[in-house]
C-alpha atoms as a PDB file:
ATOM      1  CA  UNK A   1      22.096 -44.405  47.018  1.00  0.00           C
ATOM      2  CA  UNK A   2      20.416 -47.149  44.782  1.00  0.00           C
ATOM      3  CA  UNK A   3      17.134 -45.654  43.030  1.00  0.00           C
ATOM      4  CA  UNK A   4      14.335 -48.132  41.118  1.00  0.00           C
ATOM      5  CA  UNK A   5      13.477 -46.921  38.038  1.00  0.00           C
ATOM      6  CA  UNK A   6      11.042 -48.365  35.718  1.00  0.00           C
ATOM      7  CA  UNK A   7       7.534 -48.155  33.589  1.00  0.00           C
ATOM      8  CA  UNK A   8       4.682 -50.107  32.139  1.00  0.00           C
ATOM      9  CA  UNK A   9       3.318 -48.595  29.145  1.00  0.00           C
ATOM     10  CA  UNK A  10       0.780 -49.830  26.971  1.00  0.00           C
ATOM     11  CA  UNK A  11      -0.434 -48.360  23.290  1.00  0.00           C
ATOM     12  CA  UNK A  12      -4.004 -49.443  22.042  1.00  0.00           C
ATOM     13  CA  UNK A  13      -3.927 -49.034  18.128  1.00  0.00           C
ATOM     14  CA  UNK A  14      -6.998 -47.331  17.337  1.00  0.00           C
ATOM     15  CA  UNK A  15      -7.388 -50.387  14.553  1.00  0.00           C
ATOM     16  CA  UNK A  16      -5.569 -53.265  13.732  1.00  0.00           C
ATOM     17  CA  UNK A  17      -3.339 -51.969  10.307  1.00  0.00           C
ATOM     18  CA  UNK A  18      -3.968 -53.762   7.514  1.00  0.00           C
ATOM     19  CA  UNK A  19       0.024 -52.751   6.581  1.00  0.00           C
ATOM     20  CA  UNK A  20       2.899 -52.586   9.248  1.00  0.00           C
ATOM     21  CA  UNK A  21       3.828 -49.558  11.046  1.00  0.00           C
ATOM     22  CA  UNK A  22       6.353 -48.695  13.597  1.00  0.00           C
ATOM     23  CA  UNK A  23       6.496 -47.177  16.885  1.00  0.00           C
ATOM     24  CA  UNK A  24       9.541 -45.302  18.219  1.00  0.00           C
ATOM     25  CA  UNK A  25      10.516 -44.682  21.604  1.00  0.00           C
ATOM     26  CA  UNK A  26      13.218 -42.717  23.827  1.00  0.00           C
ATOM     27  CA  UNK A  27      12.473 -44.903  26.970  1.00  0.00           C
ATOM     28  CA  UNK A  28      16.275 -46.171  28.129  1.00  0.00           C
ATOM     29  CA  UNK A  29      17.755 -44.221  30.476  1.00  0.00           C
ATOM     30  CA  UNK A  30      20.800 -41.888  28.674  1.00  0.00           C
ATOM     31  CA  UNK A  31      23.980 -42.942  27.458  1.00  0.00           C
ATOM     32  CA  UNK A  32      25.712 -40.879  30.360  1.00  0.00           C
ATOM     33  CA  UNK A  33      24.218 -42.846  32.902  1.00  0.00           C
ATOM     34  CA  UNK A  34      24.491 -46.295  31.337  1.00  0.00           C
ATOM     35  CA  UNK A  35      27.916 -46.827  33.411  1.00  0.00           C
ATOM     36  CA  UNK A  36      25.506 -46.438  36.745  1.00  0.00           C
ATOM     37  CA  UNK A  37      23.036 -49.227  36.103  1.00  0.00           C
ATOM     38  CA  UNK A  38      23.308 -52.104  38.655  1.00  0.00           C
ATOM     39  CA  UNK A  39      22.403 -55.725  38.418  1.00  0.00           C
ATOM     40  CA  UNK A  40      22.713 -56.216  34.897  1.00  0.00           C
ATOM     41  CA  UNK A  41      21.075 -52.621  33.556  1.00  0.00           C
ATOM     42  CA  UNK A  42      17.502 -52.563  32.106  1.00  0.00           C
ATOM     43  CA  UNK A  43      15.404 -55.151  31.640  1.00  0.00           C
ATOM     44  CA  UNK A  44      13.521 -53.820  28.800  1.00  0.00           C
ATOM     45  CA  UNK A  45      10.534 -56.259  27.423  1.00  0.00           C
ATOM     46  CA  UNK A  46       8.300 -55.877  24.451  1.00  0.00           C
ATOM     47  CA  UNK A  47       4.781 -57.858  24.049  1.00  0.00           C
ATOM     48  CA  UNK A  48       4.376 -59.313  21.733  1.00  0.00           C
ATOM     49  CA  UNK A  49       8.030 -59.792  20.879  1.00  0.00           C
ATOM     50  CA  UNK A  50       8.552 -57.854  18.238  1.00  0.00           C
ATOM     51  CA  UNK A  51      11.556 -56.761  15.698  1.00  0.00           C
ATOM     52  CA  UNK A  52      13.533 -53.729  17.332  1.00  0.00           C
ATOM     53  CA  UNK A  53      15.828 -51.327  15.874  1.00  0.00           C
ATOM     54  CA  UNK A  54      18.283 -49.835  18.177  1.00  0.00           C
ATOM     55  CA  UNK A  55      19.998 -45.798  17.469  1.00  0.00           C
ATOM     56  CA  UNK A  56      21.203 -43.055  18.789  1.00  0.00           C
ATOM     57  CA  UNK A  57      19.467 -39.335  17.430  1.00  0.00           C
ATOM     58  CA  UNK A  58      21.737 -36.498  16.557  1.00  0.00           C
ATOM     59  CA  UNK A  59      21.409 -35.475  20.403  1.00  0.00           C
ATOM     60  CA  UNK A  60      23.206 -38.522  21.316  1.00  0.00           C
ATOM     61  CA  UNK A  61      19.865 -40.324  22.898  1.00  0.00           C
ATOM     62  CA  UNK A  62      19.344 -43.409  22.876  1.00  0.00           C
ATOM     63  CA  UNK A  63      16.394 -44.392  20.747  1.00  0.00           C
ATOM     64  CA  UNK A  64      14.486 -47.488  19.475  1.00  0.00           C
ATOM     65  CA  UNK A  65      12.107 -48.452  16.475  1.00  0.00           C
ATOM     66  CA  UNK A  66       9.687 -51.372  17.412  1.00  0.00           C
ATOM     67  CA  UNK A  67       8.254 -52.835  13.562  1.00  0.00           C
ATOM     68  CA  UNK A  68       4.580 -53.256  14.259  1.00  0.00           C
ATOM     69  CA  UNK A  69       2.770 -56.019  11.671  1.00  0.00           C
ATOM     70  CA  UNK A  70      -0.243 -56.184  10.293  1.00  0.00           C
ATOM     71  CA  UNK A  71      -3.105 -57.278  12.876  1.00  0.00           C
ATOM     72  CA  UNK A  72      -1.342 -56.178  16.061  1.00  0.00           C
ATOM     73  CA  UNK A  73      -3.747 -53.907  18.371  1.00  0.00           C
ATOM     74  CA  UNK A  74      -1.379 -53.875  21.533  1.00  0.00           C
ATOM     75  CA  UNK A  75       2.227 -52.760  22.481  1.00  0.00           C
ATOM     76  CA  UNK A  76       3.293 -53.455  25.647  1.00  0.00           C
ATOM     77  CA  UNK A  77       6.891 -51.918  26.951  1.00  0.00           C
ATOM     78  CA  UNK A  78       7.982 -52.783  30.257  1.00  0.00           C
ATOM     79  CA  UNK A  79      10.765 -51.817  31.957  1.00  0.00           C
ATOM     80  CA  UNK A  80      12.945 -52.416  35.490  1.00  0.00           C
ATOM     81  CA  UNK A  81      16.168 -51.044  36.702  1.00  0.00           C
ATOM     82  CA  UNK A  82      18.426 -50.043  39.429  1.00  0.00           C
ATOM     83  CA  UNK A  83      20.951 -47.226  39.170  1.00  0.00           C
ATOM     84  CA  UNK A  84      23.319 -45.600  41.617  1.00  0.00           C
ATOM     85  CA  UNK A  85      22.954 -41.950  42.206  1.00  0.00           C
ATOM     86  CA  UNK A  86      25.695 -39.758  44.349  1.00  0.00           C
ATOM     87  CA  UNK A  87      22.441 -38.421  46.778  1.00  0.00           C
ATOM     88  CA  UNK A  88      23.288 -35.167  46.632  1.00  0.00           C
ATOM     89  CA  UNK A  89      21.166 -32.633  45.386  1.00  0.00           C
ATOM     90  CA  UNK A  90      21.727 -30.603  42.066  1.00  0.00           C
ATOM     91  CA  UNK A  91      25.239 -29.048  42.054  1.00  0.00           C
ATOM     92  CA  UNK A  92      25.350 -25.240  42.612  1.00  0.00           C
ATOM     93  CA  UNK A  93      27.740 -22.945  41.113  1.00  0.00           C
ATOM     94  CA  UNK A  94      26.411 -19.332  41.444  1.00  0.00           C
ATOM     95  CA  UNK A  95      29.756 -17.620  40.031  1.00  0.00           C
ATOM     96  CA  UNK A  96      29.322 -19.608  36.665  1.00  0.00           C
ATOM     97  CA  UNK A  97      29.423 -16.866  34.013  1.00  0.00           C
ATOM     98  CA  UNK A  98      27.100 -15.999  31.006  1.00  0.00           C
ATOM     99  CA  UNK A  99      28.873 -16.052  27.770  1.00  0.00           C
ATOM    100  CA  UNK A 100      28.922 -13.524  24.631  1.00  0.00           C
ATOM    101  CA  UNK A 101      27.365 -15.521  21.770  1.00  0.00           C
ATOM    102  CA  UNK A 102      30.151 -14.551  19.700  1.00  0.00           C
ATOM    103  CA  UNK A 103      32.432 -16.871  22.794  1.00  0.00           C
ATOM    104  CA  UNK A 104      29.888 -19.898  23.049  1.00  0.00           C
ATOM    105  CA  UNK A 105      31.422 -23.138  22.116  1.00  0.00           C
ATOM    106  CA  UNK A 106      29.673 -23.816  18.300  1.00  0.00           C
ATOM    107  CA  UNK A 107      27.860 -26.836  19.702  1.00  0.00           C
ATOM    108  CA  UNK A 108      25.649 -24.669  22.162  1.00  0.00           C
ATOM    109  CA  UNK A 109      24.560 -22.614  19.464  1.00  0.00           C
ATOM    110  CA  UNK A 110      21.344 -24.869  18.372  1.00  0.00           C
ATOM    111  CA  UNK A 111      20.327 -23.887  21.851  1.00  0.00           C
ATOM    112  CA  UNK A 112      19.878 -20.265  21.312  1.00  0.00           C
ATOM    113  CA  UNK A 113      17.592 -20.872  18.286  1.00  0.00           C
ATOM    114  CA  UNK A 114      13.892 -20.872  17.857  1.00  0.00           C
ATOM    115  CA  UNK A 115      12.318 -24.343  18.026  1.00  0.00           C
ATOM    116  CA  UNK A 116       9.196 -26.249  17.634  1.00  0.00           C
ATOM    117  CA  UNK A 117       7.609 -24.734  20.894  1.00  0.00           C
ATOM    118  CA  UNK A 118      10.416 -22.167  21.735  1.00  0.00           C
ATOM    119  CA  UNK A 119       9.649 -19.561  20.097  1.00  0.00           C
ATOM    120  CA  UNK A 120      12.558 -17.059  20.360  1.00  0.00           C
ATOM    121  CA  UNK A 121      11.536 -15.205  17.903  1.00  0.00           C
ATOM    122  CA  UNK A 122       8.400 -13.863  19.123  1.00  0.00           C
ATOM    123  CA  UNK A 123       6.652 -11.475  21.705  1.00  0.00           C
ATOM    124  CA  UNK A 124       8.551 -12.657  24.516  1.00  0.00           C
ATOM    125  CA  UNK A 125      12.003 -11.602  23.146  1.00  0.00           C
ATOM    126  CA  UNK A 126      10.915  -8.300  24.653  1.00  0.00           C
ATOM    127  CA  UNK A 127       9.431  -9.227  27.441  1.00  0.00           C
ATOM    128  CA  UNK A 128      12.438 -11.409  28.108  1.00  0.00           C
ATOM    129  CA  UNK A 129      15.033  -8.193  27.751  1.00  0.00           C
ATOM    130  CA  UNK A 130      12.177  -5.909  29.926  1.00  0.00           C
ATOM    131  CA  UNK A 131      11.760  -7.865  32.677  1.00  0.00           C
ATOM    132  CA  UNK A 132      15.391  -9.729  32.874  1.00  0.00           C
ATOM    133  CA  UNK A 133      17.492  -7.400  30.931  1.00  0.00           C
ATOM    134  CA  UNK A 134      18.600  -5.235  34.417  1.00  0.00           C
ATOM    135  CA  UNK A 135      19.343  -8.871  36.170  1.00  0.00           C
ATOM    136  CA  UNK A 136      23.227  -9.683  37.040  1.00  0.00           C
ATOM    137  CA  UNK A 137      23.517 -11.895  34.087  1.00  0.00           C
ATOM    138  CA  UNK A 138      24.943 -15.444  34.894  1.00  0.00           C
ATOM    139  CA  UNK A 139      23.215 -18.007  37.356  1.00  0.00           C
ATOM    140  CA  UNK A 140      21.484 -14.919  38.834  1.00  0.00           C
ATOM    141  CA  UNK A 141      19.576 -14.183  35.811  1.00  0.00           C
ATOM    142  CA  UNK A 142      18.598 -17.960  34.800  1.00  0.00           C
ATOM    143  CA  UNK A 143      17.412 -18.450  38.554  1.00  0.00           C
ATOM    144  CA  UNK A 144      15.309 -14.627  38.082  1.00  0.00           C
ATOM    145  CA  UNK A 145      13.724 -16.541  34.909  1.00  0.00           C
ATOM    146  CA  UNK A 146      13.163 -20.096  37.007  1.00  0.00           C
ATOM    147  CA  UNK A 147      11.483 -18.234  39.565  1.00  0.00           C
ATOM    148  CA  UNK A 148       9.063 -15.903  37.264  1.00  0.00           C
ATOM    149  CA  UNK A 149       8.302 -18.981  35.725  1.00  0.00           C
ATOM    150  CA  UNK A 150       7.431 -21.254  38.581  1.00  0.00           C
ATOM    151  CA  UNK A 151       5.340 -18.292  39.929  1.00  0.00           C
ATOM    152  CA  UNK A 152       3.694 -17.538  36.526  1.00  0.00           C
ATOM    153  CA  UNK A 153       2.355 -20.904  35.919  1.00  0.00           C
ATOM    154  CA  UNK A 154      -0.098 -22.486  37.353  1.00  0.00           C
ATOM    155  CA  UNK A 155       0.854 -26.826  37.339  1.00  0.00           C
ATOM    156  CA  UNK A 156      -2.352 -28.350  36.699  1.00  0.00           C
ATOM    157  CA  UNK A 157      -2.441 -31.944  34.574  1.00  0.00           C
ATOM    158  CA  UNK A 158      -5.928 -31.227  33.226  1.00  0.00           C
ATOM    159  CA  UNK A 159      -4.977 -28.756  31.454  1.00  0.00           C
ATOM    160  CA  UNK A 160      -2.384 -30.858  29.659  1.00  0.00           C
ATOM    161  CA  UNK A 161      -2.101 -30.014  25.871  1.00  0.00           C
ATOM    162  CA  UNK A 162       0.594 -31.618  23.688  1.00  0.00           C
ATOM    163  CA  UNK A 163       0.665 -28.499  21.034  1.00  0.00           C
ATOM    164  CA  UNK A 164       1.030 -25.655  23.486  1.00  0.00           C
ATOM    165  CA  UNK A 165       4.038 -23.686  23.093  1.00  0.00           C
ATOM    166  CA  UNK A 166       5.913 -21.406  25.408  1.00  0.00           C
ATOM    167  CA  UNK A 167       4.296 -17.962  24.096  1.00  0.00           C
ATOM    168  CA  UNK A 168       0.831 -20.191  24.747  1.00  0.00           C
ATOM    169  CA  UNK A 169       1.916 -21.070  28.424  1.00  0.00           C
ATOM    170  CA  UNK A 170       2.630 -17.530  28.624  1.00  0.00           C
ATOM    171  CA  UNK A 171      -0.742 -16.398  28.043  1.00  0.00           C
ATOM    172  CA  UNK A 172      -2.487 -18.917  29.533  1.00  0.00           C
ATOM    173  CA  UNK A 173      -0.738 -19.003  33.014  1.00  0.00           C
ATOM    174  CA  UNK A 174      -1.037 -22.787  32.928  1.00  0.00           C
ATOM    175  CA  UNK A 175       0.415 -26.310  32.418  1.00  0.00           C
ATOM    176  CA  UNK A 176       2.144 -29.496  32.947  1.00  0.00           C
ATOM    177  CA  UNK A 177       6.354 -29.907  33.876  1.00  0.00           C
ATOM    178  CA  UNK A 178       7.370 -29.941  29.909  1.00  0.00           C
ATOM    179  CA  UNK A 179       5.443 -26.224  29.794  1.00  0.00           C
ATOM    180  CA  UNK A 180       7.245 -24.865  32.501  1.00  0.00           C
ATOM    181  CA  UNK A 181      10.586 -25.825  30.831  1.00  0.00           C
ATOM    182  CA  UNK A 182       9.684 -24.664  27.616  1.00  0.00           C
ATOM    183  CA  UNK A 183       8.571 -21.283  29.036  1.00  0.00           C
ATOM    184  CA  UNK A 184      12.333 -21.225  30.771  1.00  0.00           C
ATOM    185  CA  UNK A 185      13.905 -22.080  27.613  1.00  0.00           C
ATOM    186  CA  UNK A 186      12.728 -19.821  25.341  1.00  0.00           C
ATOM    187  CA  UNK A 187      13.195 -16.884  28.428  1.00  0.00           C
ATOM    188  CA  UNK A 188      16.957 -18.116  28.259  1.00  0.00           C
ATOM    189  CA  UNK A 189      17.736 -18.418  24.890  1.00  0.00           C
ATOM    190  CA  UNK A 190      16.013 -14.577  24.055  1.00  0.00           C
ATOM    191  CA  UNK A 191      18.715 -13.757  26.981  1.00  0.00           C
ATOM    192  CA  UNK A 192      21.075 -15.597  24.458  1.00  0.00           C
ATOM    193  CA  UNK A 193      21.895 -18.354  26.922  1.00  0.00           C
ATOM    194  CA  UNK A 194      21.789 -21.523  25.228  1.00  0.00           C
ATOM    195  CA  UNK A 195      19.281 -24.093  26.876  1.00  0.00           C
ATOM    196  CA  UNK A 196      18.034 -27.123  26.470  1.00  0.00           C
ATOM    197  CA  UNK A 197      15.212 -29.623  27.359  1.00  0.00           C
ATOM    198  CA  UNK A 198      15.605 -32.839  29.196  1.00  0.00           C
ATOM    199  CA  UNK A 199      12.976 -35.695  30.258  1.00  0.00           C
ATOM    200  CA  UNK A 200      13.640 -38.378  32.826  1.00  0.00           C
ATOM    201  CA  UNK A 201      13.332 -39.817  36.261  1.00  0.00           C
ATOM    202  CA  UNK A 202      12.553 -37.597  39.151  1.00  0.00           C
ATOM    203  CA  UNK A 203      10.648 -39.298  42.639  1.00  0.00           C
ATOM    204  CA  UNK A 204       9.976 -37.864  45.647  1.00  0.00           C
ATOM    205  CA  UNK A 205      13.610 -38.184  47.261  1.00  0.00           C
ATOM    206  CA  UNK A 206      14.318 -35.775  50.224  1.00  0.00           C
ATOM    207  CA  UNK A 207      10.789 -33.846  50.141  1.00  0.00           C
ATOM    208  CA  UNK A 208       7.383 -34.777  50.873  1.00  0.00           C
ATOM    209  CA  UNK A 209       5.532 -37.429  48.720  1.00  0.00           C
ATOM    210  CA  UNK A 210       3.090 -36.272  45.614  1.00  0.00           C
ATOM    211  CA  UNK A 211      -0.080 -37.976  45.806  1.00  0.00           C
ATOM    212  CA  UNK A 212      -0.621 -37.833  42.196  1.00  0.00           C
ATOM    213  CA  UNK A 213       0.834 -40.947  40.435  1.00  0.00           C
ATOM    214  CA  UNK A 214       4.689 -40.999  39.229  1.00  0.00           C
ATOM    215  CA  UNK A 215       4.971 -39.433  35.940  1.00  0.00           C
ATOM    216  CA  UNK A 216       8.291 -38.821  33.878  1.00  0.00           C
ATOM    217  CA  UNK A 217       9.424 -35.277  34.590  1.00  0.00           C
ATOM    218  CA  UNK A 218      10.759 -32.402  32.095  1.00  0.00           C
ATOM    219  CA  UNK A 219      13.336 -29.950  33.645  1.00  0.00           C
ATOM    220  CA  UNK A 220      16.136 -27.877  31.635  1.00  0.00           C
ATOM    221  CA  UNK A 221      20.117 -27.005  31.553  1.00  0.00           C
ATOM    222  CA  UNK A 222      21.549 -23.738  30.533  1.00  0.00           C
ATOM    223  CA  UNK A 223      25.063 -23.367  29.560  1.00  0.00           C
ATOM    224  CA  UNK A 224      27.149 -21.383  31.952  1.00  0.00           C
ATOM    225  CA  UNK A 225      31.003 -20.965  32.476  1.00  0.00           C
ATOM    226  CA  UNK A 226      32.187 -24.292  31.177  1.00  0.00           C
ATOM    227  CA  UNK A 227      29.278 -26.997  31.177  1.00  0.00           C
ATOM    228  CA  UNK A 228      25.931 -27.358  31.210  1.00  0.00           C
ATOM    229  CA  UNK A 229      23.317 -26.681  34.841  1.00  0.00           C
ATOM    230  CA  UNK A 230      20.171 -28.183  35.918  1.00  0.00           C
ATOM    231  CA  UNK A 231      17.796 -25.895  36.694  1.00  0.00           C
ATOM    232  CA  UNK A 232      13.701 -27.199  37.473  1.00  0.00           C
ATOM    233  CA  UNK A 233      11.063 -24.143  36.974  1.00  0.00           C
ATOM    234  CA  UNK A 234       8.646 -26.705  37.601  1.00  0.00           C
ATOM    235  CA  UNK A 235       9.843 -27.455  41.303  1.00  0.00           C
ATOM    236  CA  UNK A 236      12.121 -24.380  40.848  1.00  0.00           C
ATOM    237  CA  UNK A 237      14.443 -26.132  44.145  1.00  0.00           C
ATOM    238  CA  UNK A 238      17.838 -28.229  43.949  1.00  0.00           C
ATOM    239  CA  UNK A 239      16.547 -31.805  43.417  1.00  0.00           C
ATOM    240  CA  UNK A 240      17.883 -35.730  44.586  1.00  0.00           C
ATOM    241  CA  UNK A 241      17.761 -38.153  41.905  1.00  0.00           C
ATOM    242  CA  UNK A 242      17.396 -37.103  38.249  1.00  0.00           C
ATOM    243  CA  UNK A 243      18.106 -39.903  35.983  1.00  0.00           C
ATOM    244  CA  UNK A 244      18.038 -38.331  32.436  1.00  0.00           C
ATOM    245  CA  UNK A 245      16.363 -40.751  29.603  1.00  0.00           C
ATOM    246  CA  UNK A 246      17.159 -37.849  26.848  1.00  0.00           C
ATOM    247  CA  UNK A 247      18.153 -34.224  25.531  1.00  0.00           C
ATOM    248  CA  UNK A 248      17.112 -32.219  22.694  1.00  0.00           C
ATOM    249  CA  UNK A 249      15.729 -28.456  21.655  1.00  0.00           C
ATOM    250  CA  UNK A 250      12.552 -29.412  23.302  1.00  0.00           C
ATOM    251  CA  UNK A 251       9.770 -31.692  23.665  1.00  0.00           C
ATOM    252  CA  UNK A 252       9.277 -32.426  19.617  1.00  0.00           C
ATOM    253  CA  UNK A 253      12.781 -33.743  20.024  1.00  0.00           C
ATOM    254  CA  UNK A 254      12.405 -36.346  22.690  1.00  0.00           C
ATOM    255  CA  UNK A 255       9.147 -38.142  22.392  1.00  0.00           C
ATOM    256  CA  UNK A 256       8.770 -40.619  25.095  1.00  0.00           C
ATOM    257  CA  UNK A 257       6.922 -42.300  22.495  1.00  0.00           C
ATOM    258  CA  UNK A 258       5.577 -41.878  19.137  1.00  0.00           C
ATOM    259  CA  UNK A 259       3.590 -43.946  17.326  1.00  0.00           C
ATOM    260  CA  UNK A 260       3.095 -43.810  13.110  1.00  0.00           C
ATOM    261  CA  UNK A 261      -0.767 -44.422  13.400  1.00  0.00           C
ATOM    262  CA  UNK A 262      -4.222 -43.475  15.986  1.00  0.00           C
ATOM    263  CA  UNK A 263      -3.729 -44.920  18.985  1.00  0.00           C
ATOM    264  CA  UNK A 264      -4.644 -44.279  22.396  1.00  0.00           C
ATOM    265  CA  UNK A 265      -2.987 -45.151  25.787  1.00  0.00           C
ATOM    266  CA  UNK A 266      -4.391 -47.967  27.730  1.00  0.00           C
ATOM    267  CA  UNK A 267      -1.710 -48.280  30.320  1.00  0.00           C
ATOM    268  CA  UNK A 268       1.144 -45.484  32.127  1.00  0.00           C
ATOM    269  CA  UNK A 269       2.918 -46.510  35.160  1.00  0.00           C
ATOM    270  CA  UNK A 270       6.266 -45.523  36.195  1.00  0.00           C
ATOM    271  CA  UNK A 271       8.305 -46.366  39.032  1.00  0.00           C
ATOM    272  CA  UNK A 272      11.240 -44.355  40.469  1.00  0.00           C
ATOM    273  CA  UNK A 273      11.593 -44.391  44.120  1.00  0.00           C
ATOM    274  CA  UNK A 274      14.889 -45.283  46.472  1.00  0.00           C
ATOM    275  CA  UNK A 275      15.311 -49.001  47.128  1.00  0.00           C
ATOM    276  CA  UNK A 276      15.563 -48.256  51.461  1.00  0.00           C
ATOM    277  CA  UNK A 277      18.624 -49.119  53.246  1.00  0.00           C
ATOM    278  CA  UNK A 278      20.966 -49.410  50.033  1.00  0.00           C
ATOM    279  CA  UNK A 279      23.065 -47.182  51.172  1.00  0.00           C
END
């Protein structure tokens, strides 16, 4: 299938700066998907034009730097694509094994450690090994913790708080997509399964429509046998059409957007929806 992906966002400076600042972004869909883009990839614009640095973070996301000048009060980023996507929803393997840390590949290690808002090493390292400890470990045990955690929290976007951490959503029983992954996470990793957080594209493809305007959505792999598995506490079902835009510990490292000065947003509209009869 062909999927439309896209966004219009627009950052209001708070005041014009009387010295230049900078804005960076994660906003371009992952390096592992670049090869599915069609009709020439993303057609990324920037008003006003301005001066763009192009990276990739120590996750391997692609990232950008936009140098903001004196006097500017408005970025604009807009963005259109169309990608391919097999149709099929997120691959299954319910045999894939749970791993010894002393076994883990090195590189999944920075996945079992505490993070900006996983914390590991707090009260929910027991409650973690009490209430999942006695589960078959393996894809059993990460589904157990997908499941207490789509049950436990209540989604609810006015209660959307960019400094709550997973102990937080705990104890509140509330919050958005990214605090239903973090809550998984940090459940996983005091299980010592590595896991990480990942942002992106998800529309309503094969289930019924959500009234509530498209967002970008947060959702999390765990490592398992040999590779890394999407899991979704959030939706807490096998999903069609996730188009990852990045990776990272959690949200601190993937920023949709972050901007070096006060600033509000005046604009947020993304698009991701199957183009109809693309086959």
């Amino acid at each position: 299938m062909l999927i439309r992906i896209g966004y219009d966002i627009e950052l209001a400076l708070a005041t014009a700066p009387i010295a230049p600042t900078a804005l960076v972004y994660m906003l371009q869909v992952h390096p592992s998907r670049v090869a599915d883009l069609r009709g020439g990839g993303e057609q990324l614009t920037i008003e006003p034009p301005l001066f763009t640095d192009h990276y990739f973070d120590a996750f391997g996301n692609a990232c950008a730097r936009v140098q903001i000048p004196a006097g500017v009060t408005n970025v604009r980023l807009r963005n259109q694509a169309v990608i391919a996507d097999p149709g099929t929803p997120d691959p299954v393997e319910r045999d894939a094994i749970e791993h010894n840390p002393a076994a883990l590949p090195v590189q999944t290690l920075a996945f079992l450690l505490p993070s900006r808002y996983c914390e590991v090493d707090s009260e929910l390292l027991q409650f973690a090994w009490d209430r999942f400890g006695t589960v078959a470990p393996g894809w059993s045990r990460v589904q157990a913790i997908s499941d207490f955690v789509h049950g436990h929290l209540r989604f609810d976007y006015a209660s959307a708080r960019a400094t709550r951490t997973a102990a937080q959503g705990l104890r509140e029983g509330t919050g958005v997509c990214r605090d239903f992954a973090h809550l998984a996470i940090t459940l996983c990793r005091c299980m010592n399964i590595p896991a990480r957080y990942v942002t992106g594209y998800l529309g309503d493809i094969g289930v019924p429509p959500v009234r509530s305007p498209m967002d970008f959505s947060a959702w999390f792999e765990v490592y398992l046998g040999d590779r890394w598995h999407t899991f979704d506490a959030r939706h807490n079902q096998r999903r069609i059409g996730r188009v990852t835009v990045a990776r990272g510990r959690d949200a601190a490292d993937v920023p949709i957007t972050m901007m070096f000065g006060a600033h509000t947003l005046a604009r947020f509209d993304v698009t991701t929806e199957e183009i109809a009869g693309a086959g």
